[in-house]
Protein backbone atom coordinates (compact mmCIF):
# COMPACT_ATOMS: atom_id res chain seq x y z
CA UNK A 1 90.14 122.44 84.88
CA UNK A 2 86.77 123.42 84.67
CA UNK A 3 83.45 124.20 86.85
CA UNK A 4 80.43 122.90 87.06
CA UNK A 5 77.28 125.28 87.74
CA UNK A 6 74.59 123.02 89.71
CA UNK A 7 70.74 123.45 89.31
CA UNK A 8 68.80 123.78 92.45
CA UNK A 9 67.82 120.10 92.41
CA UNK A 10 70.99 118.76 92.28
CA UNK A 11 72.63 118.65 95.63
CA UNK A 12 76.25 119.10 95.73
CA UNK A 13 77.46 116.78 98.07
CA UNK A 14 75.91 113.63 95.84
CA UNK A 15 77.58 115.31 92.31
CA UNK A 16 80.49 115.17 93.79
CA UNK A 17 80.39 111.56 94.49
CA UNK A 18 78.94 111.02 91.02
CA UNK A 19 81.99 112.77 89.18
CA UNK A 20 84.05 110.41 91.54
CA UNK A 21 82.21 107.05 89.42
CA UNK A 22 85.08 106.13 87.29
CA UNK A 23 82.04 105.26 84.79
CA UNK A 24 81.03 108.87 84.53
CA UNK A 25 84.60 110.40 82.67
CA UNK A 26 84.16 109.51 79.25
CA UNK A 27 87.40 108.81 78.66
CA UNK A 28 90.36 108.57 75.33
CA UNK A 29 93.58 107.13 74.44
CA UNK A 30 94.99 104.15 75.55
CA UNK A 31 99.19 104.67 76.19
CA UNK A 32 97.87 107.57 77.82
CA UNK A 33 94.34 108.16 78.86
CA UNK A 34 92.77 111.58 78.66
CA UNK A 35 89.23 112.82 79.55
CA UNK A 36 87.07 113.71 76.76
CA UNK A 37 85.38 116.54 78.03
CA UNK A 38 82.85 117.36 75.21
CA UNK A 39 81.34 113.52 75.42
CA UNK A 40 81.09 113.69 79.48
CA UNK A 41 79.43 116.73 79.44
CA UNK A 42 77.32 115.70 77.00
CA UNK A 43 76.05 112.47 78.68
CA UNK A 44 73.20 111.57 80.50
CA UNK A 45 73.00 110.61 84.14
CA UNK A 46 69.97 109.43 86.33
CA UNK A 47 69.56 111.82 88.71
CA UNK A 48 66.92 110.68 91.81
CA UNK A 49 64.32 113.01 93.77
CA UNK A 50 66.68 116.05 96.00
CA UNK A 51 65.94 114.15 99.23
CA UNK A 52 67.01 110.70 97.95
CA UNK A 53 70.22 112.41 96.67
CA UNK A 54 70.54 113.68 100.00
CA UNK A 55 70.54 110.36 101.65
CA UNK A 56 72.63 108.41 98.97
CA UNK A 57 75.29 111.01 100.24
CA UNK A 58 74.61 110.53 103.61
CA UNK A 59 75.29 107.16 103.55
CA UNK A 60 78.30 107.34 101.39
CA UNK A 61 79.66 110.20 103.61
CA UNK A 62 79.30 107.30 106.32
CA UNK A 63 80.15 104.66 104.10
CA UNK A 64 83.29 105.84 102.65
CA UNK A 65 84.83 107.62 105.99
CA UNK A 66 84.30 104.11 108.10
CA UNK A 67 86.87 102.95 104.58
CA UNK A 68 89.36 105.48 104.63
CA UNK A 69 89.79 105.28 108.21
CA UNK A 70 90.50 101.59 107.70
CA UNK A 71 93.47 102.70 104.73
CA UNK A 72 94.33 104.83 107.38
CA UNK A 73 95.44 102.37 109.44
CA UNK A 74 97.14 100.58 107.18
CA UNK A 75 98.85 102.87 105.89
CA UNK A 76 100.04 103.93 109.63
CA UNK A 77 101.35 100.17 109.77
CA UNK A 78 103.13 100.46 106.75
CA UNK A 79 104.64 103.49 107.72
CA UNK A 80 105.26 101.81 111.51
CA UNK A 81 106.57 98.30 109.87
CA UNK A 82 109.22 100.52 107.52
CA UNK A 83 110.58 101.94 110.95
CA UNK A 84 110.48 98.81 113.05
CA UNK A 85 112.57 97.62 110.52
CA UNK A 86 115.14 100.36 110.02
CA UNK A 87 115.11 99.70 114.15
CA UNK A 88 116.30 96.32 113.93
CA UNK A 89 118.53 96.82 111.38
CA UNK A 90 120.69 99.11 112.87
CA UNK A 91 120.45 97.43 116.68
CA UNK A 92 121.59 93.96 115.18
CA UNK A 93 124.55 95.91 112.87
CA UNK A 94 125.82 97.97 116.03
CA UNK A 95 125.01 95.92 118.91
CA UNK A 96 124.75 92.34 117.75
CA UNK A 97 122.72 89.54 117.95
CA UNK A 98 123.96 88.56 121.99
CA UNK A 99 121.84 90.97 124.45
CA UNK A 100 124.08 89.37 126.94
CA UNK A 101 127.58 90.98 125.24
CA UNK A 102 129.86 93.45 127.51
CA UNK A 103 129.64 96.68 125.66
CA UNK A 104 132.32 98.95 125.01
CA UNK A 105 132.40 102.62 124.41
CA UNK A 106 132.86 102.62 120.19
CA UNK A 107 134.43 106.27 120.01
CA UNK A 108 131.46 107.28 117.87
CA UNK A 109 128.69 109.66 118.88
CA UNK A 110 126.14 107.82 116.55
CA UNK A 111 127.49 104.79 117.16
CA UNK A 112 127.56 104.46 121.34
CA UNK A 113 128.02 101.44 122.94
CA UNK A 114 128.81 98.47 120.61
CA UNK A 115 130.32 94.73 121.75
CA UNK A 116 133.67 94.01 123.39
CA UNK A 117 134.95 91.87 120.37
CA UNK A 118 134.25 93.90 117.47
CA UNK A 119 136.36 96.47 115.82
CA UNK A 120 136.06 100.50 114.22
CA UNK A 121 137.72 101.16 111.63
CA UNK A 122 137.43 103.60 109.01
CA UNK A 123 136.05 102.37 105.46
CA UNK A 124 139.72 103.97 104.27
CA UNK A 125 141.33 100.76 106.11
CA UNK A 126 139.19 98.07 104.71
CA UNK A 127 139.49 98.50 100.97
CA UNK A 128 139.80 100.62 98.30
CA UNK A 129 137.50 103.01 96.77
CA UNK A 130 136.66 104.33 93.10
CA UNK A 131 134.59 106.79 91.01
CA UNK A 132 132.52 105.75 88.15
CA UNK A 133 132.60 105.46 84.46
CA UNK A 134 132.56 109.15 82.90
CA UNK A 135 131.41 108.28 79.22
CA UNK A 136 129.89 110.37 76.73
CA UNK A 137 125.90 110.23 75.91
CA UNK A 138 125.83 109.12 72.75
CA UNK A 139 127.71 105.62 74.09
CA UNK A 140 124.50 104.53 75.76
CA UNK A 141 122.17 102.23 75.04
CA UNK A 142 123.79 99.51 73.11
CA UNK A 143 127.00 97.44 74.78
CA UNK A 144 127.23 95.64 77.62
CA UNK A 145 126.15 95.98 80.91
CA UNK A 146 126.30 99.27 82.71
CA UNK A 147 124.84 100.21 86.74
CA UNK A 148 123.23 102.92 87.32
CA UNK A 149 122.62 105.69 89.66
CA UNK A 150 119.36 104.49 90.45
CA UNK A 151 120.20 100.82 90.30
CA UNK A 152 122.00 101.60 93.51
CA UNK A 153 119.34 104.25 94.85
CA UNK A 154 116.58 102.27 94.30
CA UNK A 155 117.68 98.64 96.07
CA UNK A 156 120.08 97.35 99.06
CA UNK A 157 121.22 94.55 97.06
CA UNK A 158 122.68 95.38 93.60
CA UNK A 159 120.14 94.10 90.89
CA UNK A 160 121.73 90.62 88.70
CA UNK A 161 122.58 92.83 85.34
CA UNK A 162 122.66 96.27 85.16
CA UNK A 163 119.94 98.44 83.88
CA UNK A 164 121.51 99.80 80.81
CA UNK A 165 124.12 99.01 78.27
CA UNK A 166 127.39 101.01 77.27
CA UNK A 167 129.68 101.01 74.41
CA UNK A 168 132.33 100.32 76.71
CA UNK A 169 135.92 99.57 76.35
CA UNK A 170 138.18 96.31 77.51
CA UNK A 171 140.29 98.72 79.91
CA UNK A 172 136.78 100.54 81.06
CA UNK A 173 135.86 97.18 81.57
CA UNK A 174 138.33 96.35 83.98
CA UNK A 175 139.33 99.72 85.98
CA UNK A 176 135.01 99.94 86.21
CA UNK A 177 134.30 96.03 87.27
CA UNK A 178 131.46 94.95 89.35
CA UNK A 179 132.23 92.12 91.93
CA UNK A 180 130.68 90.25 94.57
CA UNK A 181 131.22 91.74 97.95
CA UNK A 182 131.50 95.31 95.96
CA UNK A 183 129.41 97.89 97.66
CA UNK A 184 127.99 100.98 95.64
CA UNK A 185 127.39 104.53 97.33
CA UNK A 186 125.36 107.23 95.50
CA UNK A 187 127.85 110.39 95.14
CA UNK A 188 126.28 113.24 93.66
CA UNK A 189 122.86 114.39 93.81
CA UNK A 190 120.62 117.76 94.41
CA UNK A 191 119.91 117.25 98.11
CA UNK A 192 121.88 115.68 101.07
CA UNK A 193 119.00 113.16 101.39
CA UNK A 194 120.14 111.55 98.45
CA UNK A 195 124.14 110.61 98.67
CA UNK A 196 125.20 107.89 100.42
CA UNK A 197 122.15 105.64 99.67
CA UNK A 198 124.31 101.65 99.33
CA UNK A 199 123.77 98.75 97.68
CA UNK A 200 125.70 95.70 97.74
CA UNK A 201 126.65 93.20 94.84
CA UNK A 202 126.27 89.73 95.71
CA UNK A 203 126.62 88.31 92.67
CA UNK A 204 129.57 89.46 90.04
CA UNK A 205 128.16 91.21 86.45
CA UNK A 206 130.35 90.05 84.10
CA UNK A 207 131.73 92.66 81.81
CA UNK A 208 130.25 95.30 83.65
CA UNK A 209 130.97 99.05 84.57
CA UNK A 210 129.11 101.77 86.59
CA UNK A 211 128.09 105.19 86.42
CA UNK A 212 130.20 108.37 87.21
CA UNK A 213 127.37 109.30 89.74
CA UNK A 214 128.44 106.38 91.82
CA UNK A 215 131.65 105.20 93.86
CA UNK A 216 132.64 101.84 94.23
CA UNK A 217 133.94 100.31 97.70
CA UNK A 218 135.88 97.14 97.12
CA UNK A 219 136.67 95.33 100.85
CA UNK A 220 140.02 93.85 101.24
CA UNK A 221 139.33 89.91 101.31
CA UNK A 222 138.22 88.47 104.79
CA UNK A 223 137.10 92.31 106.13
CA UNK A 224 133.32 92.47 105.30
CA UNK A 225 130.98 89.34 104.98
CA UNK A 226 128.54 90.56 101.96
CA UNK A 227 125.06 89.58 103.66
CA UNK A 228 126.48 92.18 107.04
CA UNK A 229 127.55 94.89 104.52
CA UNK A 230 124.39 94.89 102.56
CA UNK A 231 122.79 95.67 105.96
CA UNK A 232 125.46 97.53 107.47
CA UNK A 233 125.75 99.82 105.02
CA UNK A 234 121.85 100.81 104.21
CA UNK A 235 121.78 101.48 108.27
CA UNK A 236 119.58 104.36 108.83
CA UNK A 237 122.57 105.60 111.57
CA UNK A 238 124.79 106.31 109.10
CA UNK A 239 122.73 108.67 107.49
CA UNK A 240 123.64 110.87 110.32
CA UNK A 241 127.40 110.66 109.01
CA UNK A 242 126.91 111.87 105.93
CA UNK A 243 124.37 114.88 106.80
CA UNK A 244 126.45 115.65 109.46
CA UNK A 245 130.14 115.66 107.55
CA UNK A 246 128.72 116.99 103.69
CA UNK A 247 129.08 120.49 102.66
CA UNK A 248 125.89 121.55 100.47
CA UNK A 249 127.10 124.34 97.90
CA UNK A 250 124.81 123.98 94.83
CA UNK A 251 124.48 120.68 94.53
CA UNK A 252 125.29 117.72 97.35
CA UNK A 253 128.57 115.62 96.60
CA UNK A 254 129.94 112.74 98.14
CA UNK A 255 134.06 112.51 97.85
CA UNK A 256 135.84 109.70 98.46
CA UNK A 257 138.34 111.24 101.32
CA UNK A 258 134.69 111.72 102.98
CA UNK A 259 133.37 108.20 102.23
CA UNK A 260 137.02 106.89 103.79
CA UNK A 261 136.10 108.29 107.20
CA UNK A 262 133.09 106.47 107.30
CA UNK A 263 132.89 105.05 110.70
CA UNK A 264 132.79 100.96 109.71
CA UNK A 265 131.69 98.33 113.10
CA UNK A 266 133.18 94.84 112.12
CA UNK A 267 132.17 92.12 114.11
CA UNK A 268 134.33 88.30 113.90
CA UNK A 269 133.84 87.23 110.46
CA UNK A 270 131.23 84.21 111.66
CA UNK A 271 129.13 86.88 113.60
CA UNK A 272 128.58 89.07 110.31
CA UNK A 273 127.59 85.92 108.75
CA UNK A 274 124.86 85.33 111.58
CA UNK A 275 123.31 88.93 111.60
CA UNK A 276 123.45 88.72 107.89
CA UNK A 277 120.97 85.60 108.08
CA UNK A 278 119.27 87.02 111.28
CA UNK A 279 118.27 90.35 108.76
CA UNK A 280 117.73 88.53 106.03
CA UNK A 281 115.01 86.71 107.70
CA UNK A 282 113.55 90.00 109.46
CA UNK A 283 113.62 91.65 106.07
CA UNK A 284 111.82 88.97 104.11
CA UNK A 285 108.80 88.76 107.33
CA UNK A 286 108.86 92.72 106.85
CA UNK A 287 108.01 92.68 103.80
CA UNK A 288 105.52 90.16 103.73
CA UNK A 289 103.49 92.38 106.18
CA UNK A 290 103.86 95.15 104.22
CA UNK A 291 102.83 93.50 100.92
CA UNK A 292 99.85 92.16 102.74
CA UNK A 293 99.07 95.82 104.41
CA UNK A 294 99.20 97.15 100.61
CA UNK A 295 97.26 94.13 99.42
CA UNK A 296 94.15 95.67 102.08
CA UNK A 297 94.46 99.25 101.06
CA UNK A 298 94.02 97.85 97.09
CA UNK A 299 91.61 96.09 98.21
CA UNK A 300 89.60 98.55 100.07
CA UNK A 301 89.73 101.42 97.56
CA UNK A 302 87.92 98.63 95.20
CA UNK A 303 85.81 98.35 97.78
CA UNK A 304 85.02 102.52 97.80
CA UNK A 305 85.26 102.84 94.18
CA UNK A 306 81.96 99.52 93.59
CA UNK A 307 80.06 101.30 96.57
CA UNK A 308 80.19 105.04 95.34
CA UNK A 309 79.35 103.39 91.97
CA UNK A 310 76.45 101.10 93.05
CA UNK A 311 74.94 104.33 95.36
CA UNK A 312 74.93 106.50 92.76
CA UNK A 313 73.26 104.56 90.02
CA UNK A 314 70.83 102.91 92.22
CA UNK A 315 71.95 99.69 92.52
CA UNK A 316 71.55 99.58 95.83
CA UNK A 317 68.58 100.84 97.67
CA UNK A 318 69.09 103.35 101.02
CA UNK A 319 66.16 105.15 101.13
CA UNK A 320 65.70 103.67 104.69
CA UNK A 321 69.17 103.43 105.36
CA UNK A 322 70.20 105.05 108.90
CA UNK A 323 73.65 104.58 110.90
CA UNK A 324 73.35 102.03 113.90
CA UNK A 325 74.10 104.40 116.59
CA UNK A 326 76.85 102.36 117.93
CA UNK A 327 78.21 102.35 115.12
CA UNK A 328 78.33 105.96 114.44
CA UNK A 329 79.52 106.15 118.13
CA UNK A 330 82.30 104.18 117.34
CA UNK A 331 83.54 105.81 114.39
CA UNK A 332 83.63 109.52 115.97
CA UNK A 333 86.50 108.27 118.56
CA UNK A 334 88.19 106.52 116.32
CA UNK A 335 92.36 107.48 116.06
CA UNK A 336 94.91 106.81 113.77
């Protein structure tokens, strides 16, 4: 870090947006850029009369707020449109599709009320369940294909190949297999917040195995429809289950005799098919709002970054520039 000691006619609040002109940082490196410190600071900038500096930040300090409010709000819709659908979710996995179903009581605090026609069991009753691959280091990178911790952490639906590669072993191969309908639960971790993060495969990898830091859930044939588990089982309720049931000593660890007690809802086999497609089509409308509410903020902070730029090296002319006063109105009782 460093500090910059400003002359009397330099006025602070317009260096500030001059050292934030991506143009100004003389810059090194490519694989990973660095600031050259000796070049910037040897460089020469335009600097205008005090008073004109004073109104080029005037109008940026309008400028710029009236644009962060707006990635404000997107942001707030992001952050709304990744809870709306973590809200639908886990109404159409625990209450169906039919807001005209007779409810029944489901046993479950976090569960409630769920329809007349489906079934609780515990995950213990619908399949079987098995730790990961433990396999030394130096077996990595070369092999065939190996899942990972964060292949499961990172996605609902079990990427087509593995991340890695392992030297693995036929027998590995087999006792470790990855299947369609198989559903992967993160076990071990350094926080709660982490274990019991799912992901489903819907696809088999052949010759596959999976990490030690996972456990595999294989459903007994005809239990658990693949496109309701995927969704069932990343349901934001159930992170109350595992919260509520894990003991936290020095580092959080999910065992399977706790996994087995997972609460599991199972609809008719034909209705898990129909919230499957209901929440696949929710999911894919999701996320085309949120790419286009990321697409605005990228496009905005372009927006910030050209106007600071064009300000500061007199591109654009405000010397007569002054806020409409609606419009200054208007931006003071603004909310996000």
């Amino acid at each position: 870090t460093g500090v910059f000691l400003l002359r009397p006619k330099m006025n602070r609040d317009f260096f500030w947006y001059v050292t934030n002109d991506e143009s100004f940082w003389e810059k090194g490196g490519s694989a990973q850029p660095y600031v050259q410190v000796p070049s910037t600071l040897a460089k020469r900038i335009g600097v205008p009369p005090l008073p004109e500096q004073k109104q080029i930040a005037k109008f940026l300090d309008h400028e710029t707020a009236k644009i962060d409010l707006l990635i404000a709000k997107q942001q707030a819709l992001i952050a709304l449109l990744k809870e709306k659908r973590q809200a639908v979710i886990s109404h159409a996995v625990t209450k169906g599709l039919n807001p005209n179903a007779k409810m029944k009581d489901s046993g479950v605090e976090w569960l409630g009320q769920v329809p007349e026609g489906w079934e609780v069991k515990r995950l213990r009753y619908l399949g079987q369940c098995q730790n990961g691959l433990n396999i030394g280091a130096e077996a990595f990178g070369s092999g065939y294909p190996f899942v990972s911790y964060g292949d499961v952490y990172k996605s609902r639906i079990l990427p087509e190949t593995g991340s890695g590669l392992v030297q693995s072993s036929v027998s590995d191969r087999n006792a470790y297999s990855v299947l369609e309908g198989d559903v992967f639960f993160t076990r071990t971790s350094e926080s709660i917040e982490e274990i019991g993060f799912s992901s489903t495969c819907l696809a088999v990898i052949q010759d596959a195995t999976f990490a030690g830091f996972l456990i595999r859930f294989r459903p007994t044939a005809g239990e658990l429809h693949q496109d309701f588990s995927k969704h069932y089982f990343g349901n934001s309720l159930l992170r109350a289950f595992f919260i509520k049931e894990m003991n936290l000593i020095t580092r959080a660890s999910l065992s399977q005799d706790l996994l087995k007690k997972l609460p599991v809802l199972l609809p008719p086999i034909h209705e898990q098919k129909e919230i499957g497609i209901y929440l696949d089509e929710k999911a894919e409308l999701f996320s085309k709002l949120t790419d286009q509410a990321h697409e605005a903020i990228e496009l905005m902070q372009e927006r910030r970054t050209a106007l600071i730029s064009a300000a500061v090296t007199g591109k654009i002319d405000v010397r007569d520039w002054e806020p409409a006063p609606e419009a200054e109105e208007s931006l003071k009782g603004e909310t996000v």
